[in-house]
N, C-alpha and C. Protein backbone atom coordinates (compact mmCIF):
# COMPACT_ATOMS: atom_id res chain seq x y z
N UNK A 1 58.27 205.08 129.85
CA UNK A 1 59.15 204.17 129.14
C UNK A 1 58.66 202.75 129.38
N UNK A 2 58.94 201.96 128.49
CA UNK A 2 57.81 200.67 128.27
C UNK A 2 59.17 199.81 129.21
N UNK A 3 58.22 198.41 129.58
CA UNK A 3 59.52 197.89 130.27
C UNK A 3 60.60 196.76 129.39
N UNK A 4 60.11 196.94 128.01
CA UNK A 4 61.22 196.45 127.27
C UNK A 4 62.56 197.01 127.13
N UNK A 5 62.01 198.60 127.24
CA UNK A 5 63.15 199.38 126.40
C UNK A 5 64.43 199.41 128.12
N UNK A 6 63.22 199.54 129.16
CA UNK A 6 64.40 199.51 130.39
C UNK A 6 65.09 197.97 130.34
N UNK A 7 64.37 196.97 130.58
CA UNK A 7 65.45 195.93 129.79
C UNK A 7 66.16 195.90 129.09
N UNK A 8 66.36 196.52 127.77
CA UNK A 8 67.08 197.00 126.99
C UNK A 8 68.68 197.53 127.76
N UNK A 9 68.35 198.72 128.24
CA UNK A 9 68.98 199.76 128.63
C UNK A 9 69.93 199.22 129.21
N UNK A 10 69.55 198.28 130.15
CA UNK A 10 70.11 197.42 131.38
C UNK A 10 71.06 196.96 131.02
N UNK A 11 70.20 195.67 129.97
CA UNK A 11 71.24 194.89 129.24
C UNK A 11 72.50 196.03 128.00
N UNK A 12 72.40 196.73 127.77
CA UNK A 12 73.18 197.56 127.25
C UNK A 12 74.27 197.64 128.42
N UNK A 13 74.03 198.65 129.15
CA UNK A 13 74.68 199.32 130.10
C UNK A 13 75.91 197.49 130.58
N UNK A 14 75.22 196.59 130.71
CA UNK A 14 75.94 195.73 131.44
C UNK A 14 76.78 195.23 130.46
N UNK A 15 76.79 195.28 129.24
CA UNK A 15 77.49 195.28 128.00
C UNK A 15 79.03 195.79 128.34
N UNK A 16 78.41 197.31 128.29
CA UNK A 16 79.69 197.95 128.60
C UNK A 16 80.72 197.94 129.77
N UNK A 17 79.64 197.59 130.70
CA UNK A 17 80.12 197.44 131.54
C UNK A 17 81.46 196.35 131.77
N UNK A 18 81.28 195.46 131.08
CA UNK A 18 81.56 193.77 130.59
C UNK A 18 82.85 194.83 129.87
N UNK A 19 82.82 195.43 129.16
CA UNK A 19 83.91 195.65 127.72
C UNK A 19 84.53 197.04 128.62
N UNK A 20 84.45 197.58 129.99
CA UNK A 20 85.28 198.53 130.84
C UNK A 20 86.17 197.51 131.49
N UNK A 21 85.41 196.84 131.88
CA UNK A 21 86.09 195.56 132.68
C UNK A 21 87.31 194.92 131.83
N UNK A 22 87.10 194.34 130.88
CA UNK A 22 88.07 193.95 129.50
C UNK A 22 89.24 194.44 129.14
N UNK A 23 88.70 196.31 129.44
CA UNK A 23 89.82 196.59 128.93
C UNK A 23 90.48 197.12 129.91
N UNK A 24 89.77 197.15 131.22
CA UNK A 24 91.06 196.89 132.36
C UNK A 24 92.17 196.55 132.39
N UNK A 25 91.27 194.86 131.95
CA UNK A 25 92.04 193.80 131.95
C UNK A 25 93.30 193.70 130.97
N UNK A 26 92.81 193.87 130.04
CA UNK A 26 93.98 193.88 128.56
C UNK A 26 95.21 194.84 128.75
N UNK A 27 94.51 196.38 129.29
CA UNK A 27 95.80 197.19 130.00
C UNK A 27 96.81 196.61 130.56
N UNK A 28 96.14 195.81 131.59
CA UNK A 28 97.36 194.99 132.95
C UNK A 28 98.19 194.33 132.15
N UNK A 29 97.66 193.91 130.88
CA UNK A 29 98.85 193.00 130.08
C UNK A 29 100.09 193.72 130.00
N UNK A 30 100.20 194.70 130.35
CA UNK A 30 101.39 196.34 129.95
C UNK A 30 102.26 195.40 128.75
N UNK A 31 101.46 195.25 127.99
CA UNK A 31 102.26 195.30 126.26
C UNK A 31 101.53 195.50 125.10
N UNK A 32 102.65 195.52 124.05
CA UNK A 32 102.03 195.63 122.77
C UNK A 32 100.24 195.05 122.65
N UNK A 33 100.71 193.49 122.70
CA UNK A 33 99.32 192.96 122.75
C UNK A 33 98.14 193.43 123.50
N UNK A 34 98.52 193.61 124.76
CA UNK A 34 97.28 193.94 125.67
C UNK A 34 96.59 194.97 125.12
N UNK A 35 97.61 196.22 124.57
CA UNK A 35 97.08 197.54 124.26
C UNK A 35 96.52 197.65 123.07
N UNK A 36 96.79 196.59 121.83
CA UNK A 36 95.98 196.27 121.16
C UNK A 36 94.43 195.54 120.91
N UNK A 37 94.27 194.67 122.06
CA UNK A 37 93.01 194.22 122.30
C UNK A 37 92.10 195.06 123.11
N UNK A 38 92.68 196.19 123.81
CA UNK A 38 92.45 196.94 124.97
C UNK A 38 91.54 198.04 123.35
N UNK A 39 92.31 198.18 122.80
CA UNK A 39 91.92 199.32 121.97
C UNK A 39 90.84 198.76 120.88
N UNK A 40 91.02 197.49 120.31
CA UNK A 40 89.87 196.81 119.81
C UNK A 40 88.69 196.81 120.59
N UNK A 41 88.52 196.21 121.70
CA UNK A 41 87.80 196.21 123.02
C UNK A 41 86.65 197.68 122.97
N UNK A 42 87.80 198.71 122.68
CA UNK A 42 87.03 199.71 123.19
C UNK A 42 86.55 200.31 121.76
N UNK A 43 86.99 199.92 120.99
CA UNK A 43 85.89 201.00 119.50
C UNK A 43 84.58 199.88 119.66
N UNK A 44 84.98 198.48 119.88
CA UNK A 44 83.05 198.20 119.95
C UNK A 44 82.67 198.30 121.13
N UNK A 45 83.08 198.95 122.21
CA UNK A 45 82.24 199.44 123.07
C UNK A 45 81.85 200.86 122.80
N UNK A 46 82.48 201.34 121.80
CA UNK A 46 82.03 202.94 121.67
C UNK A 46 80.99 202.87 120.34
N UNK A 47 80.89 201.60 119.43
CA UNK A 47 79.89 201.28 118.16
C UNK A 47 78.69 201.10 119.66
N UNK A 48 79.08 200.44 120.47
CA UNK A 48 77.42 199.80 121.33
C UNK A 48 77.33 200.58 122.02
N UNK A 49 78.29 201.45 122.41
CA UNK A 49 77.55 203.21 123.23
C UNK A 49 76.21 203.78 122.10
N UNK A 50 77.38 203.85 120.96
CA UNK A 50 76.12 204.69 119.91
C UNK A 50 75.13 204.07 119.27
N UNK A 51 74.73 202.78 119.95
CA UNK A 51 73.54 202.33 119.30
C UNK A 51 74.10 201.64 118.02
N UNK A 52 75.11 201.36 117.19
CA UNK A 52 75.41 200.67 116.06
C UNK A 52 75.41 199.47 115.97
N UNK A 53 74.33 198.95 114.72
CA UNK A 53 74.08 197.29 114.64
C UNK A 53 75.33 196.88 114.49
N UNK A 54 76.35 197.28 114.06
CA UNK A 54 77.45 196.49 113.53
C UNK A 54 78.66 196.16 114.65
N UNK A 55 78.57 197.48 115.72
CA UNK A 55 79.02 197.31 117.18
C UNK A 55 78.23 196.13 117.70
N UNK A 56 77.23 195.92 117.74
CA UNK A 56 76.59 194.55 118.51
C UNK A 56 77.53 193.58 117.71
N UNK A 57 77.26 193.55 116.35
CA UNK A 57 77.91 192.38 115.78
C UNK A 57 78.93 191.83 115.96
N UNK A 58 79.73 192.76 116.00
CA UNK A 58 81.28 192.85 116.66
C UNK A 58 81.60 192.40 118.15
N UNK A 59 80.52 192.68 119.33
CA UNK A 59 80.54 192.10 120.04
C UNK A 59 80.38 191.06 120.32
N UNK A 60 79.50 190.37 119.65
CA UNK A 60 78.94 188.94 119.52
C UNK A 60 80.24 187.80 118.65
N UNK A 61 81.02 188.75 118.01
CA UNK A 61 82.39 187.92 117.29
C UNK A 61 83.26 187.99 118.68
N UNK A 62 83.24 189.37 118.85
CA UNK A 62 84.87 189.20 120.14
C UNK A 62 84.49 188.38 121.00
N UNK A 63 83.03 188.49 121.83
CA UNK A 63 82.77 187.40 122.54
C UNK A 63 83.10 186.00 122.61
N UNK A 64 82.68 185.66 121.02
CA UNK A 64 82.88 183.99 120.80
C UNK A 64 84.38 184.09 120.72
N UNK A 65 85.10 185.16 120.18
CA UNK A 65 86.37 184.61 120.35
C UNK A 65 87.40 184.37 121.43
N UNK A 66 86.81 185.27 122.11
CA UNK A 66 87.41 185.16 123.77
C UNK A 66 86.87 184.08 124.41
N UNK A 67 85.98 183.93 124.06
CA UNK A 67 85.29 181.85 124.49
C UNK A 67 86.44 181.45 123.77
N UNK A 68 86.68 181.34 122.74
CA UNK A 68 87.39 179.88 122.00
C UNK A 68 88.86 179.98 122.47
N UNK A 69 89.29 181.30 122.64
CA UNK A 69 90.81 181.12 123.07
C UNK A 69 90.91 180.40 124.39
N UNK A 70 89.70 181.05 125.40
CA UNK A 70 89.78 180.54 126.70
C UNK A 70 89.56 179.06 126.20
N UNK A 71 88.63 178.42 126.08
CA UNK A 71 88.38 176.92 125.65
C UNK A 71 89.29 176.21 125.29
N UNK A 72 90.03 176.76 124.05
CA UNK A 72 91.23 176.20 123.41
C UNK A 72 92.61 176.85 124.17
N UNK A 73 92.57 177.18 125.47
CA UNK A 73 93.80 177.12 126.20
C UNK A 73 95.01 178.14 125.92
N UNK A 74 94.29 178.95 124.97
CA UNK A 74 95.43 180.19 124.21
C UNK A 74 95.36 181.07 125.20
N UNK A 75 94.64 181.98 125.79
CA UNK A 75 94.56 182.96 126.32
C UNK A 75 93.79 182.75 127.99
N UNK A 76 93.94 183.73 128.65
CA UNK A 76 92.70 183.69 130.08
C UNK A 76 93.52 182.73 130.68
N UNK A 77 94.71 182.21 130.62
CA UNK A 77 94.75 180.87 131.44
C UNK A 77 94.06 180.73 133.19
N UNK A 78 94.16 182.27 133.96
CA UNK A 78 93.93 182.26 135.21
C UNK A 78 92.42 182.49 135.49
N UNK A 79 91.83 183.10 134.54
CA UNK A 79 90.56 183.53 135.02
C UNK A 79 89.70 182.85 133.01
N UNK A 80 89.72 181.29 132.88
CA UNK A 80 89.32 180.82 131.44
C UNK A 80 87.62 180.53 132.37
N UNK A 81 87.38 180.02 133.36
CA UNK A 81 85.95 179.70 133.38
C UNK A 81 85.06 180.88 133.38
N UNK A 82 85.97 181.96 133.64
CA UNK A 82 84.96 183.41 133.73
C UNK A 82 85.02 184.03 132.67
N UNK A 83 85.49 183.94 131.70
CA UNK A 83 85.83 184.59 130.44
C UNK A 83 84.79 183.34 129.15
N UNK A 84 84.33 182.32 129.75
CA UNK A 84 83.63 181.33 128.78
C UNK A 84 82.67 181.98 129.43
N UNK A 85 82.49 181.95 130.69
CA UNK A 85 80.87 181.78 130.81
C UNK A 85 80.31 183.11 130.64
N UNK A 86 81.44 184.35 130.60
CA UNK A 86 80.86 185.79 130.16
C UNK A 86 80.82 185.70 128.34
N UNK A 87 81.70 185.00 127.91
CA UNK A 87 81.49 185.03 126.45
C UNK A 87 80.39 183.81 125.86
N UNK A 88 79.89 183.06 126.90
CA UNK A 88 78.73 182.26 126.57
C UNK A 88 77.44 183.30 126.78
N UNK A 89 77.65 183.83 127.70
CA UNK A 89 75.88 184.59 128.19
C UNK A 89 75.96 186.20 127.05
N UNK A 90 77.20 187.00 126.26
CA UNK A 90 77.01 187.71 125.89
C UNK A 90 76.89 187.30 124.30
N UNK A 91 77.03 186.27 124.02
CA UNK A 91 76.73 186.09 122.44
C UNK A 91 75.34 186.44 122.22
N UNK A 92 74.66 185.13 122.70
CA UNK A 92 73.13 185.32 122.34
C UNK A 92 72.49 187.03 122.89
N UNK A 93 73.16 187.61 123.70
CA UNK A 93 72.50 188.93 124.53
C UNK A 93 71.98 189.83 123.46
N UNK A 94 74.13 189.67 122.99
CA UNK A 94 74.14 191.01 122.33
C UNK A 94 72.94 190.82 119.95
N UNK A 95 72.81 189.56 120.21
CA UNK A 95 72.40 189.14 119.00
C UNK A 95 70.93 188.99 118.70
């Protein structure tokens, strides 16, 4: 295996890893909302399990948008510098 494709892999795997974590997180919300982002969360982690361009794409939107809420003070209030700087480093990743 060439050492792009294990780069690849890596960066995949840490993807998901990123979007298990998420929807941890969104669970703990124990509501409507949480379980709705929790469940968004997880069909594009199951498009970027299966390799789907349009799952990346999707990640690269939820990303920026979980930057802008954190940024713009809507959402993340406790944990907003870790939620920019994971939705800053996964835009360009996943794109």
């Amino acid at each position: 295996m060439s050492k792009l494709m294990i780069v690849a892999r890596v960066l995949n795997w840490a993807l998901l890893l990123v979007f298990f974590v998420a929807i941890a997180g969104f669970i703990s919300f124990a509501n409507a909302y949480g379980f709705f982002l929790a469940a968004v969360t997880a069909a594009i982690a199951w498009f970027c399990y299966k390799h789907n361009r349009w799952g990346y794409f999707a990640a690269a939107a939820w990303a920026l948008a979980c930057y802008q809420l954190a940024k713009q003070g809507y959402e993340f209030q406790s944990i907003k510098r870790h939620v920019m700087m994971v939705g800053f480093i996964l835009v360009p990743q996943v794109l």
